[in-house]
N, C-alpha and C. Protein backbone atom coordinates (compact mmCIF):
# COMPACT_ATOMS: atom_id res chain seq x y z
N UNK A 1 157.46 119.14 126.84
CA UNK A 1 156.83 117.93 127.30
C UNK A 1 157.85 117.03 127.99
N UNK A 2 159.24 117.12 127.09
CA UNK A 2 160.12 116.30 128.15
C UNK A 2 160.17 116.49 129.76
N UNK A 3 160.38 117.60 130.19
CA UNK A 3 160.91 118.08 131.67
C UNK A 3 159.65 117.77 132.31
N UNK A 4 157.99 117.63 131.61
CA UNK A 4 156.52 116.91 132.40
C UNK A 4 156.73 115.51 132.86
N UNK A 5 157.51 114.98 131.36
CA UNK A 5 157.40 113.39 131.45
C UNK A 5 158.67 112.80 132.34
N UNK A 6 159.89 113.81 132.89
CA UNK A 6 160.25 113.56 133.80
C UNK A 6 160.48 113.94 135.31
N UNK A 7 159.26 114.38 135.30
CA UNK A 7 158.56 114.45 136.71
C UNK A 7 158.24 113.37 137.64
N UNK A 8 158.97 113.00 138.78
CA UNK A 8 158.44 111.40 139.83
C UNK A 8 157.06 111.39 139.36
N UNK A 9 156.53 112.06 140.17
CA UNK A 9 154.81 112.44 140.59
C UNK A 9 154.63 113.86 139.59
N UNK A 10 153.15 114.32 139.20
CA UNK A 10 152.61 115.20 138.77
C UNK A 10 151.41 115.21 140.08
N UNK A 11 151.36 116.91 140.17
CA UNK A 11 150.28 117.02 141.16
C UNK A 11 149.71 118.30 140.76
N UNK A 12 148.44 118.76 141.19
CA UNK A 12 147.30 119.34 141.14
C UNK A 12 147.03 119.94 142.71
N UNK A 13 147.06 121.44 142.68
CA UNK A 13 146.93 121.90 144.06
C UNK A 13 145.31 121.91 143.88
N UNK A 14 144.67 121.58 144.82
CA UNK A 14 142.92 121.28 144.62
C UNK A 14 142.85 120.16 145.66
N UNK A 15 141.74 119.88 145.28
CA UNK A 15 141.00 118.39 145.54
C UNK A 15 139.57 118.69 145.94
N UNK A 16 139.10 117.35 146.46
CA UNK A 16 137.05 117.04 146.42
C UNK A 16 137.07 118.64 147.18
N UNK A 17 135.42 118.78 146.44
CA UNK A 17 135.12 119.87 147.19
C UNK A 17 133.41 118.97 147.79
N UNK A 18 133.21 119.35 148.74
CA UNK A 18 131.42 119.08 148.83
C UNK A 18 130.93 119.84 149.34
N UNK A 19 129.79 119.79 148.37
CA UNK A 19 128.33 120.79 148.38
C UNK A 19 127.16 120.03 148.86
N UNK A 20 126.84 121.35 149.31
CA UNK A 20 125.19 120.76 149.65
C UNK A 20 124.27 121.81 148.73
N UNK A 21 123.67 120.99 148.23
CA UNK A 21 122.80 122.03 146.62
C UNK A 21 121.75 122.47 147.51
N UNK A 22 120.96 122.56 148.12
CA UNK A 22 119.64 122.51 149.00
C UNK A 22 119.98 123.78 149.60
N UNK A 23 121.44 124.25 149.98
CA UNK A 23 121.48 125.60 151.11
C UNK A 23 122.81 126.15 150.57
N UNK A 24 123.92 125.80 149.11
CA UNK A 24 124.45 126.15 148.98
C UNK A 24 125.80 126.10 149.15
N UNK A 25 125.49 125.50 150.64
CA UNK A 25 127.01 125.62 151.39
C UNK A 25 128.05 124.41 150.72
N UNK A 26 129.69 125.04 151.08
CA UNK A 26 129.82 124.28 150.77
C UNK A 26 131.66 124.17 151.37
N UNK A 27 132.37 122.81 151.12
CA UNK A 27 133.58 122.59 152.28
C UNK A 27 134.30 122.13 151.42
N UNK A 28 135.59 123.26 150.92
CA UNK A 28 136.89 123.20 149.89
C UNK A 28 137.65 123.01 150.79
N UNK A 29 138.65 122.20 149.78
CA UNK A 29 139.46 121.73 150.77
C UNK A 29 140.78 122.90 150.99
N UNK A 30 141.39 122.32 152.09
CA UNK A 30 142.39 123.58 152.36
C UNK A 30 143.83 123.97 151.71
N UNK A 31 144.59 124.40 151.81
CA UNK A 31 146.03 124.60 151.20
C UNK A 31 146.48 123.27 151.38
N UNK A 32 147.24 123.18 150.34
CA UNK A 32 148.76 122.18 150.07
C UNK A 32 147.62 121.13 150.39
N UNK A 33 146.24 121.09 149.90
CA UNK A 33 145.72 119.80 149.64
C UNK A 33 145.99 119.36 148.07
N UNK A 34 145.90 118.04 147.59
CA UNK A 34 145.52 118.04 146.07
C UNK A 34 144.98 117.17 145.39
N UNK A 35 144.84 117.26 143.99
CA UNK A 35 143.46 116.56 143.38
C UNK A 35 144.37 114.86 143.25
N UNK A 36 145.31 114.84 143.59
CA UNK A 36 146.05 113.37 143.47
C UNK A 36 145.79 112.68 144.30
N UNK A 37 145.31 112.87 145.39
CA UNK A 37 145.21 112.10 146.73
C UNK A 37 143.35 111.92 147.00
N UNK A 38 142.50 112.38 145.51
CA UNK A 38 141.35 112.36 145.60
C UNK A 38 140.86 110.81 146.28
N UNK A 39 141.45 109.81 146.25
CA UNK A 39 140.99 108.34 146.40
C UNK A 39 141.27 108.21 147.95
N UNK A 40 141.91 109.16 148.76
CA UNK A 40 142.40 108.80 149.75
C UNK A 40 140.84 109.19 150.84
N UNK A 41 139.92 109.50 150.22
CA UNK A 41 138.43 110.00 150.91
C UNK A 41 138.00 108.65 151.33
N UNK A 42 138.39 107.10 150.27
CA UNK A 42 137.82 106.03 151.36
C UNK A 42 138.12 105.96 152.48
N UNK A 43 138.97 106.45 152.92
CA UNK A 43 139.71 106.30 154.43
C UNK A 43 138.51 106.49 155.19
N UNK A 44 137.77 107.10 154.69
CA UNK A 44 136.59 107.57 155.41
C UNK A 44 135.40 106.58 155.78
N UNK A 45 135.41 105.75 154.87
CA UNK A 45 134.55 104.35 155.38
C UNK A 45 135.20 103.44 156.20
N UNK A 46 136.31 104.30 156.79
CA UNK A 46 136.80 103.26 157.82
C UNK A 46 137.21 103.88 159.16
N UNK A 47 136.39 104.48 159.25
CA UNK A 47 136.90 105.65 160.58
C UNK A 47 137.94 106.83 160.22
N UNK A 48 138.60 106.91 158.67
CA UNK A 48 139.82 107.46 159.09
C UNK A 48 139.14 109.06 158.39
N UNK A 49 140.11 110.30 158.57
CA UNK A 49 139.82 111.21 157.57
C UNK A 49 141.29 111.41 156.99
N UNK A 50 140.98 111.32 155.41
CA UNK A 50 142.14 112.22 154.60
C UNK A 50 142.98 113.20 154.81
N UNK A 51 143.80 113.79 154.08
CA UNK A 51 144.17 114.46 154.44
C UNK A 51 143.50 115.39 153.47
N UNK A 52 142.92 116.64 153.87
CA UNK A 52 141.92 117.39 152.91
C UNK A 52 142.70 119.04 152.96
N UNK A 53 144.16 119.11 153.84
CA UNK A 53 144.46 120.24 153.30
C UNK A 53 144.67 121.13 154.94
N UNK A 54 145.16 122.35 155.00
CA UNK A 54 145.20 122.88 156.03
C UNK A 54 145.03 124.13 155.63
N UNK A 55 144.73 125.38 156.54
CA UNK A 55 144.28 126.53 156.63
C UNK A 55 143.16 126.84 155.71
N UNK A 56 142.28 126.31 155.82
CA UNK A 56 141.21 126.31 157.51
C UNK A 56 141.37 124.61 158.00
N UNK A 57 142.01 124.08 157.61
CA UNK A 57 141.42 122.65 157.89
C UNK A 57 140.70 121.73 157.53
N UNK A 58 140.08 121.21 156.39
CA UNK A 58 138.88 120.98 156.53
C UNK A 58 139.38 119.20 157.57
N UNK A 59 138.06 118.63 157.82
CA UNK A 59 138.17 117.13 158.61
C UNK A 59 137.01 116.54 158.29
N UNK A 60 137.15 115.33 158.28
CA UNK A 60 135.80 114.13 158.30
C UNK A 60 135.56 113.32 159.27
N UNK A 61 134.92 113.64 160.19
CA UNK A 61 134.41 113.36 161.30
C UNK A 61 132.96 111.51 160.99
N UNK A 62 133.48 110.81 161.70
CA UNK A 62 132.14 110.21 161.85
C UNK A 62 130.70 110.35 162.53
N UNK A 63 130.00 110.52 162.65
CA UNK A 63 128.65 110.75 163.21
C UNK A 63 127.86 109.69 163.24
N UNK A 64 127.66 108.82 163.86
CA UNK A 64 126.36 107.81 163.49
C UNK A 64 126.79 107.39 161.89
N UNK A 65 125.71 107.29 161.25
CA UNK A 65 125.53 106.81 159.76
C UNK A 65 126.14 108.04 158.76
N UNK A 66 126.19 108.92 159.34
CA UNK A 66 126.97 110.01 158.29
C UNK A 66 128.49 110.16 158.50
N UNK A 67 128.98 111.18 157.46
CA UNK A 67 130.14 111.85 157.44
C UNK A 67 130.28 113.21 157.55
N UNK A 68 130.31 113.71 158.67
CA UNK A 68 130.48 115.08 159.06
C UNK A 68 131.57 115.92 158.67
N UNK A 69 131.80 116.73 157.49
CA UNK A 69 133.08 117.48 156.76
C UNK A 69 133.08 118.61 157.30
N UNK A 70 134.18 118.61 157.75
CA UNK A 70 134.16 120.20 158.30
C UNK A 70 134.90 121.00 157.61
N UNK A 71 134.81 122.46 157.53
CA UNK A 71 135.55 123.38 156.99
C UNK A 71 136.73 123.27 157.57
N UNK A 72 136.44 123.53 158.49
CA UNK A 72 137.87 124.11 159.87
C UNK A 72 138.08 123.26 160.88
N UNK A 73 138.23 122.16 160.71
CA UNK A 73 139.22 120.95 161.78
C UNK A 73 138.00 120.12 162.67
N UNK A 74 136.65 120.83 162.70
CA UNK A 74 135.99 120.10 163.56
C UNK A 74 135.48 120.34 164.95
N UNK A 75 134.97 119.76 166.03
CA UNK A 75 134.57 119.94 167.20
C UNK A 75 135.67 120.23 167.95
N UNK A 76 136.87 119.46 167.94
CA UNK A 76 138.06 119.63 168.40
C UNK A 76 138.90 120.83 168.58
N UNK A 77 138.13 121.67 167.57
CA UNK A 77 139.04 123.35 167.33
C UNK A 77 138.42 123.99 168.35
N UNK A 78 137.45 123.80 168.76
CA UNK A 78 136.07 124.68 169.63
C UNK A 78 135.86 124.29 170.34
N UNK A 79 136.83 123.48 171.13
CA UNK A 79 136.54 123.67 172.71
C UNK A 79 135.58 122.23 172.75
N UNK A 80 135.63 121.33 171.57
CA UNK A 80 134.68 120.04 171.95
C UNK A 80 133.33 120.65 171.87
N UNK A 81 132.77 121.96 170.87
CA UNK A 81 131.91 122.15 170.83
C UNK A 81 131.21 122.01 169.56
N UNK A 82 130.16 121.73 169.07
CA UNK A 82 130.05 121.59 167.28
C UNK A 82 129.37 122.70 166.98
N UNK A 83 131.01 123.47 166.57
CA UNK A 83 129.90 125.10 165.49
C UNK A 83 131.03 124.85 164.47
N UNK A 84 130.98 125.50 163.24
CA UNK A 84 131.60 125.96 162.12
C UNK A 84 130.95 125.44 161.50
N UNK A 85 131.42 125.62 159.64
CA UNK A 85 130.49 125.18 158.93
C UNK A 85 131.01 123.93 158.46
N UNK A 86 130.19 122.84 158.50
CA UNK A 86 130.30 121.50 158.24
C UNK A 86 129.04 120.66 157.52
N UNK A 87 129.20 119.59 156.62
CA UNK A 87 127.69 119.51 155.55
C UNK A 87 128.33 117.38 156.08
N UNK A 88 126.92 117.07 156.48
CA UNK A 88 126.83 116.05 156.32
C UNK A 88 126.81 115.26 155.16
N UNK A 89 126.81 114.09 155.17
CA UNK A 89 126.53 113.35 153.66
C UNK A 89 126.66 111.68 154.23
N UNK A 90 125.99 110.63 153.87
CA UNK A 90 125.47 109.46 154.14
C UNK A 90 126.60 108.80 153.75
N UNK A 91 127.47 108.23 154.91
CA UNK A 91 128.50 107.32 154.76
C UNK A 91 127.80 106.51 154.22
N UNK A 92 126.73 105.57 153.21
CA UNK A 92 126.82 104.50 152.63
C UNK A 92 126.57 105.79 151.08
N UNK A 93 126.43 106.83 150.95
CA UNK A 93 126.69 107.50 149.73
C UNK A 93 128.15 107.27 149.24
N UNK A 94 129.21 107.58 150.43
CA UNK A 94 130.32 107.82 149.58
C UNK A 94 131.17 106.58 148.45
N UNK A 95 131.03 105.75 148.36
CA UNK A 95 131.65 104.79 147.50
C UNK A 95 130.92 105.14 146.04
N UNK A 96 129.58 105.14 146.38
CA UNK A 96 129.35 105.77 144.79
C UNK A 96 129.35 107.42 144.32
N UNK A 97 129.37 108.11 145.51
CA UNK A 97 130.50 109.63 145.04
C UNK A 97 131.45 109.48 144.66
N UNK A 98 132.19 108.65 144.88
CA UNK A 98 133.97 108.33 144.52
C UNK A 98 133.59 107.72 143.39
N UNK A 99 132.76 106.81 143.33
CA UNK A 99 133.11 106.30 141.58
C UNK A 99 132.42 107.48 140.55
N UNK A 100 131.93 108.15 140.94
CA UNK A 100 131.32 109.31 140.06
C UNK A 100 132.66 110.79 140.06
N UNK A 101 133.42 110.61 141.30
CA UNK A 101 134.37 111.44 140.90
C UNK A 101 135.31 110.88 140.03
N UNK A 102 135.54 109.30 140.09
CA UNK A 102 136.51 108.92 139.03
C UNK A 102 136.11 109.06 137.65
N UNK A 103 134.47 109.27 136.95
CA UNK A 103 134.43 109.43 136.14
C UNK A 103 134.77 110.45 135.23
N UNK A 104 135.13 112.04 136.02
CA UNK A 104 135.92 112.89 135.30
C UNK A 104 137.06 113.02 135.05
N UNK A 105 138.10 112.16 135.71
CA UNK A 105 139.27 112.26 135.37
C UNK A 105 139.62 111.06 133.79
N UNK A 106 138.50 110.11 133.88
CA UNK A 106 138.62 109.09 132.89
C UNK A 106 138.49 109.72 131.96
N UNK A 107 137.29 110.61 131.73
CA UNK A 107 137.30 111.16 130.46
C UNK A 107 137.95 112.18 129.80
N UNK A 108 138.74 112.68 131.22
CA UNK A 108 140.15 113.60 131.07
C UNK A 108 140.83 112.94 130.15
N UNK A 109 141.36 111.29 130.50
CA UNK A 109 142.24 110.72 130.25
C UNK A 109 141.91 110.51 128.53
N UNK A 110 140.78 110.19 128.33
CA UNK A 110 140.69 109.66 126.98
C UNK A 110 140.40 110.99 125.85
N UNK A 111 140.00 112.12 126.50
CA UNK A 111 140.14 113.57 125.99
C UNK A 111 141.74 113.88 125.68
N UNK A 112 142.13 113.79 126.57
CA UNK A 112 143.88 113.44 126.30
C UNK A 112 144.81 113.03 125.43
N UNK A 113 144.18 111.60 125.31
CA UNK A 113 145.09 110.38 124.49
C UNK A 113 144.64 110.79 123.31
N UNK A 114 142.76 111.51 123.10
CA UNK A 114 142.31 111.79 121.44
C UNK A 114 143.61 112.60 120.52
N UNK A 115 143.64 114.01 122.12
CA UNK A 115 144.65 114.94 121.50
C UNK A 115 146.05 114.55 121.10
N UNK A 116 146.30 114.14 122.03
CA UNK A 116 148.05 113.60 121.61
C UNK A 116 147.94 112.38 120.54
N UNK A 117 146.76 112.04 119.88
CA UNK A 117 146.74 111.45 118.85
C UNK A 117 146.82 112.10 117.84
N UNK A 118 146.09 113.49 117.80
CA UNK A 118 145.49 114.30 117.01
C UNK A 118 146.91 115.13 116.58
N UNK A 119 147.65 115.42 117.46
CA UNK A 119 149.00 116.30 117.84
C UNK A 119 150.10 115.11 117.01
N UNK A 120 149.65 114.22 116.64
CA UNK A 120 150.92 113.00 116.04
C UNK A 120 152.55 113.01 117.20
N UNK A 121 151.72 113.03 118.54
CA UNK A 121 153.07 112.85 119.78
C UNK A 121 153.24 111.44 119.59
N UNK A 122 152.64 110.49 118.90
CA UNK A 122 153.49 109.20 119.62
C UNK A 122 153.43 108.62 120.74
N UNK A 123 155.03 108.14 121.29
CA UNK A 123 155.02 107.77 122.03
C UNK A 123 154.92 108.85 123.49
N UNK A 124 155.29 109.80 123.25
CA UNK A 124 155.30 110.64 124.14
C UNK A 124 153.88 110.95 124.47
N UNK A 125 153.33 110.71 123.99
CA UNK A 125 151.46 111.14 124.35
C UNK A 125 151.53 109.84 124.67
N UNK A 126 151.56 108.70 123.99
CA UNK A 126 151.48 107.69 124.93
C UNK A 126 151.71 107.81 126.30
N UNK A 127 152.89 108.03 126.54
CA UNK A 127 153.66 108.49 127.71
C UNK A 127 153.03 109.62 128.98
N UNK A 128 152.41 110.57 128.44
CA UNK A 128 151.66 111.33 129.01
C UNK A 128 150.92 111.03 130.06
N UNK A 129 149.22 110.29 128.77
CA UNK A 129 148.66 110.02 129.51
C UNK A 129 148.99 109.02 130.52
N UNK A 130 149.68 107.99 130.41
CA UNK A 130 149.99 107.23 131.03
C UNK A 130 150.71 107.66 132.65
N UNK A 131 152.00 108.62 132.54
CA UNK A 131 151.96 109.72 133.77
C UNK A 131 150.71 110.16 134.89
N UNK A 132 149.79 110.75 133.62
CA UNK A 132 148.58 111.45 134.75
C UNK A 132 148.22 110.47 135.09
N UNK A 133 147.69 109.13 134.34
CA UNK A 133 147.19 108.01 135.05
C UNK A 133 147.57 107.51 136.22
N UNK A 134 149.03 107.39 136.26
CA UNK A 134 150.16 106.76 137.18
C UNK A 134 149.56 108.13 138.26
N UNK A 135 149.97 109.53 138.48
CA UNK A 135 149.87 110.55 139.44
C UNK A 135 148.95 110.68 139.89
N UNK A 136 147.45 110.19 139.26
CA UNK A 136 146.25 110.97 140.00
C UNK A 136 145.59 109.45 139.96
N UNK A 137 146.39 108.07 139.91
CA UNK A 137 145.56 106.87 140.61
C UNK A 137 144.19 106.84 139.51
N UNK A 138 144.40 107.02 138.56
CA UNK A 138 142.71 106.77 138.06
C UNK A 138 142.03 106.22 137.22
N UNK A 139 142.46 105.42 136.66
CA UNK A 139 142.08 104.26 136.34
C UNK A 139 142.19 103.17 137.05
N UNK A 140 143.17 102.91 138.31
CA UNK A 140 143.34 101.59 139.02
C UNK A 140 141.91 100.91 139.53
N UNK A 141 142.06 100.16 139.65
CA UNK A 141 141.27 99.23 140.15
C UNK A 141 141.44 99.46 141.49
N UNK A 142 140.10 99.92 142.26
CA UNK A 142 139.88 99.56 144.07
C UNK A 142 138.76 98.70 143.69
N UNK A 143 138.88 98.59 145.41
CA UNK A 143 137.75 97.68 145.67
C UNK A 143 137.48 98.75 147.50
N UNK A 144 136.13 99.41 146.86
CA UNK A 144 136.11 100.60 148.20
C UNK A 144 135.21 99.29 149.02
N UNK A 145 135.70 99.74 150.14
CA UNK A 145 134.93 99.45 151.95
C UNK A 145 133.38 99.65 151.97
N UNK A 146 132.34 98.98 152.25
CA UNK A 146 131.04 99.22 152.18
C UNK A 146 131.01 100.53 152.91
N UNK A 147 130.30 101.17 152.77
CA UNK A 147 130.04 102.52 153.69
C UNK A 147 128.78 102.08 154.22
């Protein structure tokens, strides 16, 4: 546990995935993306896209009132043409997707703190959770951008 708790950052190769339940499909994010930078998706209520990873790319495109996710980089890869697979979703949805993704890491956190209670770590479980908290942003306080 020492050589965890002195780690700068802790990271998680992953991050958001989105589905569309209706047809299945669905847009993971790409290499050397990760689940630490999950908060960085508001960017998206502001014109911007995250960084969601590379090979295939995925991108978040604006469209009108939606958010266009692409697998593979977008219109831009194709010649300015729109094919690959990409799943819309209602830019005024995403602020409350994001607070529903923060709700699994919270209960990570307090699943956590039970154990390293349970484990008699102390301060070092103190310490722990407090790390993942600090690395994966999740408990902080935002204040997301209207979508």
């Amino acid at each position: 546990m020492d050589a965890l708790l002195a780690e700068e950052l802790l990271i998680i190769a992953g991050g958001l995935r989105v589905a569309e339940p209706s047809t299945g499909r669905a847009v993971v994010p790409g290499c050397c993306a990760g689940l630490e930078d999950w908060r960085d998706w508001a960017q998206a209520l502001t014109g911007g896209s995250p960084w969601l990873g590379h090979d295939p790319g995925p991108e978040i495109q604006a469209v009108g009132e939606d958010l266009r996710v692409w697998q593979d980089g977008g219109p831009d890869r194709h010649h300015g043409r729109q094919v690959g697979l990409h799943i819309d979703l209602p830019r005024h949805a995403l602020p409350q997707l994001l607070m529903g993704v923060q709700r699994d890491p919270v209960g990570f956190l307090d699943a956590l703190a039970g154990w390293a209670d349970r484990a008699d770590l102390g301060r070092q479980g103190i310490a722990l959770v407090r790390a993942i908290d600090y690395s994966f942003t999740i408990t902080a306080l935002w204040d997301l951008p209207e979508g």
